[in-house]
Protein backbone atom coordinates (compact mmCIF):
# COMPACT_ATOMS: atom_id res chain seq x y z
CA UNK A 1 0.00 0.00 0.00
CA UNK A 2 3.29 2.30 0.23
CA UNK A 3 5.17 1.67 -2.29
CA UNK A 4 4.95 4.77 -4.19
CA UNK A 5 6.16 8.23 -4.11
CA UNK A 6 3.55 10.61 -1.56
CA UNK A 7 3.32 14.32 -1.60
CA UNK A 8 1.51 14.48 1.34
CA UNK A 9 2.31 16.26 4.62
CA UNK A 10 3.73 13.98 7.18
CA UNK A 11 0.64 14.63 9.44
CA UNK A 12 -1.82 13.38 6.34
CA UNK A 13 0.07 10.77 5.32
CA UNK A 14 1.09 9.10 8.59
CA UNK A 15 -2.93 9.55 9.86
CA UNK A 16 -4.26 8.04 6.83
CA UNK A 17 -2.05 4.93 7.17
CA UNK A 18 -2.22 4.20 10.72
CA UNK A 19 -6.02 4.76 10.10
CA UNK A 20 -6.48 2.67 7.03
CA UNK A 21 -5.15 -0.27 9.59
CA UNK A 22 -7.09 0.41 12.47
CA UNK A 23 -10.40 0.99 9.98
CA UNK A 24 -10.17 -2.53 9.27
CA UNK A 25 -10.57 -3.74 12.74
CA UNK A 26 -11.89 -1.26 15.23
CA UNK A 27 -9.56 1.26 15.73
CA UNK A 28 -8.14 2.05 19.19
CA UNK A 29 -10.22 -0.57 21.26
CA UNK A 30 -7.34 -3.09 19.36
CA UNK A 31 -4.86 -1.39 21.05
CA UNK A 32 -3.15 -4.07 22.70
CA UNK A 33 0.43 -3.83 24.06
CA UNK A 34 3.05 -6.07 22.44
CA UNK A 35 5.25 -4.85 25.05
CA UNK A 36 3.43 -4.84 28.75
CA UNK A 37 3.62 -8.79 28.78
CA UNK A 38 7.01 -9.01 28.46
CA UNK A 39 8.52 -6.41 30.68
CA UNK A 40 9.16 -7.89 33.15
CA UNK A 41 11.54 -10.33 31.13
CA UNK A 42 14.69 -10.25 30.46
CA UNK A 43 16.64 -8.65 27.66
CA UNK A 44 18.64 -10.51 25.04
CA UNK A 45 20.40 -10.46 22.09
CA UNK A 46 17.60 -11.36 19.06
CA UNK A 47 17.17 -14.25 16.93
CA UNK A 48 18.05 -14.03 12.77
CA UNK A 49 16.23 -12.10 11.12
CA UNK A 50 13.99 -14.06 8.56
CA UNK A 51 13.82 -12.47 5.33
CA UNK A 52 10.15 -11.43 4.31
CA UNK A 53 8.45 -13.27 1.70
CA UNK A 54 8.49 -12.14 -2.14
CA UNK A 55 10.85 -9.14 -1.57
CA UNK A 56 10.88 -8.57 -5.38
CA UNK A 57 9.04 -5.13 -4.91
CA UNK A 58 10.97 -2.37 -4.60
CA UNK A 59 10.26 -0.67 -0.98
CA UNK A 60 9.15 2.48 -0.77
CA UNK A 61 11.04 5.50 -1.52
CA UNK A 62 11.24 8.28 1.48
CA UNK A 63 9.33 11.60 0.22
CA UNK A 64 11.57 14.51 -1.60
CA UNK A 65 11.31 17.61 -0.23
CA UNK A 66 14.43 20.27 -0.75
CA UNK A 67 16.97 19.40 -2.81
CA UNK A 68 19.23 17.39 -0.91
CA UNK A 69 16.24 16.30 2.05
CA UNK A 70 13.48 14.18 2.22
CA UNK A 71 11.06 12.94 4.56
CA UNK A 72 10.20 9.45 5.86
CA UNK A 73 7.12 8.16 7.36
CA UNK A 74 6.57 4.97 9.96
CA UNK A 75 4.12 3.80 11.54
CA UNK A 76 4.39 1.22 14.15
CA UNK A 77 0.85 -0.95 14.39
CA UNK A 78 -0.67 -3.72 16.86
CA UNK A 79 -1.04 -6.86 15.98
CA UNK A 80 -4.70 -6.30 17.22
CA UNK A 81 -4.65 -4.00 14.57
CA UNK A 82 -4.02 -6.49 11.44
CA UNK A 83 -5.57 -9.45 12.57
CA UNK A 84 -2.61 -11.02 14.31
CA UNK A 85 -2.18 -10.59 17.69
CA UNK A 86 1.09 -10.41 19.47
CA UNK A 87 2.81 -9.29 16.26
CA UNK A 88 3.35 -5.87 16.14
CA UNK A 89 4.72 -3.97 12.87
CA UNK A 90 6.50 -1.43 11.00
CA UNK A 91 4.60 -0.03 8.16
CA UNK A 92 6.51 0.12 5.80
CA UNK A 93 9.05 -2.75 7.18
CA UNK A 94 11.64 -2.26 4.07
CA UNK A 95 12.39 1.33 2.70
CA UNK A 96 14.43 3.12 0.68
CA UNK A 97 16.45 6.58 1.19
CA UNK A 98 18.33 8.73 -0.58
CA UNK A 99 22.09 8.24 -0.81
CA UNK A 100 23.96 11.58 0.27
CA UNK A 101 21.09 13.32 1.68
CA UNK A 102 19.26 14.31 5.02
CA UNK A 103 16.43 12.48 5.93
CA UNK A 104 13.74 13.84 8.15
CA UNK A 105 11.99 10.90 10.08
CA UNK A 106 8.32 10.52 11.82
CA UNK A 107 7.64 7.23 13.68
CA UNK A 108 3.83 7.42 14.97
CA UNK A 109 3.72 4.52 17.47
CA UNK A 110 0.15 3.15 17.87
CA UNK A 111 1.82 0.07 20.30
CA UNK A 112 0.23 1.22 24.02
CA UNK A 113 2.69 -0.87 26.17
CA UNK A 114 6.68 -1.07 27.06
CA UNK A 115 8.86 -4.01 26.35
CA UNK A 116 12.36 -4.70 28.20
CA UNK A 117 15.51 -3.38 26.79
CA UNK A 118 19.16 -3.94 26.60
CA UNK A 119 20.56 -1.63 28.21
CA UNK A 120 21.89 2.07 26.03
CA UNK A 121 18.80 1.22 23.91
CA UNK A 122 17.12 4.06 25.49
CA UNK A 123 19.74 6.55 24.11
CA UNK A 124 19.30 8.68 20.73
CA UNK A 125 21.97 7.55 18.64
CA UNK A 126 22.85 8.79 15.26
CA UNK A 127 20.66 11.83 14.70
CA UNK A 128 22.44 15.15 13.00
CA UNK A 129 22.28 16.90 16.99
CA UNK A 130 22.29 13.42 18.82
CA UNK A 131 18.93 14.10 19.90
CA UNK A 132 15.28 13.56 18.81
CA UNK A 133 11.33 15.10 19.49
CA UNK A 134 9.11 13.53 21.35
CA UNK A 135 5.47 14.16 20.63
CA UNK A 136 2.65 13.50 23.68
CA UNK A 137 -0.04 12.47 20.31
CA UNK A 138 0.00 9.43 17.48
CA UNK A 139 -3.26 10.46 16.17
CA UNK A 140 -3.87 13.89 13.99
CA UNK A 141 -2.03 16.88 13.97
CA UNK A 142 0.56 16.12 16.19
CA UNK A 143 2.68 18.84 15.20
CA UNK A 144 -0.47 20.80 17.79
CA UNK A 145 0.72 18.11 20.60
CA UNK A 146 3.12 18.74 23.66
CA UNK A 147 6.45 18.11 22.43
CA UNK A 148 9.96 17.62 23.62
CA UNK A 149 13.38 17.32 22.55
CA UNK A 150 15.17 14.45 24.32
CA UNK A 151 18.58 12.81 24.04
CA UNK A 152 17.10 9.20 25.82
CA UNK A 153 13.97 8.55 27.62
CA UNK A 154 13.19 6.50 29.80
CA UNK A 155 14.22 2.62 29.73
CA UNK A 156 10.88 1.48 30.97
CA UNK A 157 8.90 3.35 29.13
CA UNK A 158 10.16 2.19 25.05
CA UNK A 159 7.88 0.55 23.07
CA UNK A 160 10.12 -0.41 20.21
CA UNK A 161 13.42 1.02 18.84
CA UNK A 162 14.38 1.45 15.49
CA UNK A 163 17.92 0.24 15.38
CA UNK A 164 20.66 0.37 12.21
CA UNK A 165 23.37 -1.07 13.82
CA UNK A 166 26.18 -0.62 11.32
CA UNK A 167 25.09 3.26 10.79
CA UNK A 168 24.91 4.28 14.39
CA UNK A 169 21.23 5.10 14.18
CA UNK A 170 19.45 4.24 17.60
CA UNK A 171 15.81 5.29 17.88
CA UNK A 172 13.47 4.72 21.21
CA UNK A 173 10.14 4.89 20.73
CA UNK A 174 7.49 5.29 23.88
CA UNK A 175 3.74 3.95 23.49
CA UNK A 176 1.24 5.77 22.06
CA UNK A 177 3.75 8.57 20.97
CA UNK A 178 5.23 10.09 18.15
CA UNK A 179 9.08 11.03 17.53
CA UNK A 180 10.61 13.08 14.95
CA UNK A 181 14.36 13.24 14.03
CA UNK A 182 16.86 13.95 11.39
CA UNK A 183 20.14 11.76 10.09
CA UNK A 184 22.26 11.89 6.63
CA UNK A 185 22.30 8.85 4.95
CA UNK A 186 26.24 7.91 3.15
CA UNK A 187 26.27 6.07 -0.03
CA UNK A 188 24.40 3.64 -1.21
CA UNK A 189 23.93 0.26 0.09
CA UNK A 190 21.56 -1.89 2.03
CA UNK A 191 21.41 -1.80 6.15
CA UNK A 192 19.43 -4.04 8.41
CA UNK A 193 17.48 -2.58 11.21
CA UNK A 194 16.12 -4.20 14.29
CA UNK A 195 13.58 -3.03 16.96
CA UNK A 196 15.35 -3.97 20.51
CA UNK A 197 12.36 -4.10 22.44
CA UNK A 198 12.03 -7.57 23.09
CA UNK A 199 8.24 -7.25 21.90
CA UNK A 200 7.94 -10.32 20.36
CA UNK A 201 6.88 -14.27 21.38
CA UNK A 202 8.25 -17.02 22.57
CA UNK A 203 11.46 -16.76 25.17
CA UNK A 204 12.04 -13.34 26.45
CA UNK A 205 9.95 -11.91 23.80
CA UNK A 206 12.42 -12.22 21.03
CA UNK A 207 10.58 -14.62 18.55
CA UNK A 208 7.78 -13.26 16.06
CA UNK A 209 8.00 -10.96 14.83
CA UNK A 210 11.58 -10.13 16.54
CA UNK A 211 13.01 -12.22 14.08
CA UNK A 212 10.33 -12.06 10.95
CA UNK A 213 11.42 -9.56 7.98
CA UNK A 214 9.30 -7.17 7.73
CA UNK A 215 7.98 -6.83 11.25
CA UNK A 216 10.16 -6.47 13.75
CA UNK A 217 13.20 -5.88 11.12
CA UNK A 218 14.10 -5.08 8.08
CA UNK A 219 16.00 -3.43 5.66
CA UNK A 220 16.85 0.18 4.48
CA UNK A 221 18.26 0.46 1.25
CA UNK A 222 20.19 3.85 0.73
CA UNK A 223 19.88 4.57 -3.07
C-alpha cells in the first residue's frame, strides 16, 4: 500500500495509514500492548532475522522535499490491529532513502505498552544533533501536541526502537507517541534494522515478529 512516491504532509500521510489499519478492525479498542507482557523479562540479544516473503518489490522510496532532504514516514501498528495478535509492525518494514542526503523521520507509534531493553537502547543515537522530538499524540495533527526534545527517555517506558546497527542510528520509541528526528544517509547500500524491544513471542519476547522480515526488522536500502 506504500510503495509509491507521496506528496503528502507527514501529518496526512502518517494519519491516513495508521487509520487505514485500524479501519479494518476497530480502531483504538485493538490497542493491545506487544510490550506490557514481556517487561518484566529479560533482555537478550535477538534471533536471525527471517527475510520477508516475495521481496521482489521495490520498498518504498522516502518523500523529496528540498533538494538534498526528504522525509520518511513509519508507523508502528498492533497486531490487534491487522488481525494477528502479538505481532506488532512497522509499516513500511523495508524502505528506501536517498544516498547523500538528510532524511527527516516521523515514527507514529500506535503500540500502548513497554517491552524490556538492553541496556543504552534508550539513548538517541545517530541523529544530526544526537537528539530527537518527542510528541505527547500518534493520532492527527501532532505537530499541535506537547512536544519535547530528548537525548534518551526513559528505559521502561520504550515501546520499540528502530535500530541500524552498522550506521549508528538508535531510535526509542514510547507507546502511544510520536518522535521526529533527522540523520544523513552515506552512499548507497543496504542496512538491516532491528527493533530492541524484546516485543515479540516465545522466550524473552524475542521470537515473532523479533526475528520475521518485515515486522520487527528489516531493511533500508540507501539509493
Amino acid at each position: 500500500m506504500d510503495a509509491q512516491i507521496h506528496t503528502e504532509s507527514p501529518q496526512v500521510l502518517s494519519r491516513r495509514r495508521a487509520l487505514g489499519w485500524a479501519g479494518a478492525t476497530g480502531a483504538a479498542a485493538l490497542l493491545a500492548a506487544c510490550g506490557s507482557r514481556n517487561a518484566t523479562t529479560s533482555a537478550s540479544a535477538p534471533a536471525a532475522a527471517t527475510p520477508a516473503a516475495g521481496g521482489a518489490a521495490a520498498p518504498p522510496l522516502a518523500v523529496a522535499a528540498t533538494p538534498g532532504e526528504s522525509w520518511l514516514y513509519l508507523t508502528i501498528v498492533t497486531g490487534g490491529m491487522i488481525g494477528k495478535k502479538g505481532w506488532p509492525e512497522y509499516v513500511p518494514g523495508d524502505f528506501s532513502v536517498p544516498a547523500g542526503s538528510t532524511v527527516h523521520v516521523e515514527i507514529r507509534c500506535f503500540d500502548d505498552g513497554p517491552a524490556s531493553i538492553p541496556g543504552g537502547y534508550e539513548k538517541v543515537k545517530g541523529t544530526v544533533d544526537g537528539s530527537m522530538t518527542v510528541l505527547s499524540a500518534v493520532d492527527g495533527d501532532v505537530a499541535q501536541a506537547k512536544s519535547q526534545t530528548v537525548t534518551s527517555i526513559d528505559p521502561k517506558n520504550v515501546a520499540h526502537t528502530l535500530t541500524i546497527a552498522d550506521t549508528g542510528l538508535n531510535i526509542p520509541v514510547p507507546p502511544l507517541g510520536t518522535v521526529r528526528f533527522t540523520f544523513k544517509t552515506g552512499p548507497a547500500g543496504a542496512h538491516g534494522w532491528q527493533c530492541m524491544a524484546a516485543c515479540g513471542t516465545g522466550q524473552g519476547g524475542w521470537a515473532g515478529p523479533m526475528a520475521t522480515g518485515g515486522y520487527m526488522n528489516g531493511t533500508m536500502t540507501v539509493v
